[in-house]
Protein backbone atom coordinates (compact mmCIF):
# COMPACT_ATOMS: atom_id res chain seq x y z
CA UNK A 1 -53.66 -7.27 -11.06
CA UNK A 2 -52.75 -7.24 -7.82
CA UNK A 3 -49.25 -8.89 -8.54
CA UNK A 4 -48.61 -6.19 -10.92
CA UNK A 5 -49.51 -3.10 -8.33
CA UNK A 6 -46.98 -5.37 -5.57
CA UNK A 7 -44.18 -5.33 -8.47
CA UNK A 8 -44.77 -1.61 -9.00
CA UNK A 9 -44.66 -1.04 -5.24
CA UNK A 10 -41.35 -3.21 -4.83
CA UNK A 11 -39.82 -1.60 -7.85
CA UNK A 12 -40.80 2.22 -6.36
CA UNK A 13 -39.28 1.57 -3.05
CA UNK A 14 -37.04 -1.31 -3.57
CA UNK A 15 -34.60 0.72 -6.26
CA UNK A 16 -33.59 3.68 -3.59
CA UNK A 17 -33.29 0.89 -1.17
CA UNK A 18 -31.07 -0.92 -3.63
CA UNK A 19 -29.26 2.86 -4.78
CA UNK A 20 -28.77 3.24 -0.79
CA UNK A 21 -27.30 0.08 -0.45
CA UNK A 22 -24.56 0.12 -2.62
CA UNK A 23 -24.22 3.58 -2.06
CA UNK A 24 -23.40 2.37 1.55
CA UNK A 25 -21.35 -0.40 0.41
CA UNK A 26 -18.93 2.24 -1.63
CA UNK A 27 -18.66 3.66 1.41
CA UNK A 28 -17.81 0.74 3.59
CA UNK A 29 -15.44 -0.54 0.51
CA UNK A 30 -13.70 2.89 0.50
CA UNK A 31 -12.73 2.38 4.47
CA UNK A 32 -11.98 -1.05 4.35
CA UNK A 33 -9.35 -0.46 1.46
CA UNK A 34 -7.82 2.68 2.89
CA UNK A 35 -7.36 0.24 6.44
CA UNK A 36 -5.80 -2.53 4.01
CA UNK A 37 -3.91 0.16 1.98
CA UNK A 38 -2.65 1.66 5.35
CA UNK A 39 -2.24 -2.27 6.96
CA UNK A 40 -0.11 -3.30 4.14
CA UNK A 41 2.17 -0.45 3.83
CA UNK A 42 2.56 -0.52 7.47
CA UNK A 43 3.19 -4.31 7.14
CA UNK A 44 5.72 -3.40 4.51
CA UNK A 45 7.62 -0.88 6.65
CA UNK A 46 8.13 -3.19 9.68
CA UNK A 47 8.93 -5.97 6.90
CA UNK A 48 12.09 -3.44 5.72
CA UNK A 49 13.07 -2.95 9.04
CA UNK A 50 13.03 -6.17 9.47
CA UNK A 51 15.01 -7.02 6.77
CA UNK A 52 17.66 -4.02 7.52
CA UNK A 53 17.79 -5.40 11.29
């Protein structure tokens, strides 16, 4: 019984801590691939004007 109220009690709070999470995550992702999006097309420009030099 008492297993069965601590599952309920993880399940209650653990899920918005889980929704949170990855909610957090997206957000972190989203930066992180805008800084390699913006790394990389930097990287390309200086790699044509490399090239062109």
């Amino acid at each position: 019984m008492v297993n069965r109220v601590i599952g309920i009690v993880l399940i209650v709070f653990g899920a918005p801590l889980v929704g949170i999470a990855g909610i957090a995550g997206n957000v972190i992702g989203e930066k992180v691939h805008e800084g390699v999006g913006r790394a990389v097309s930097v990287g390309g420009v200086l790699a044509v004007l490399g090239v062109a030099m």
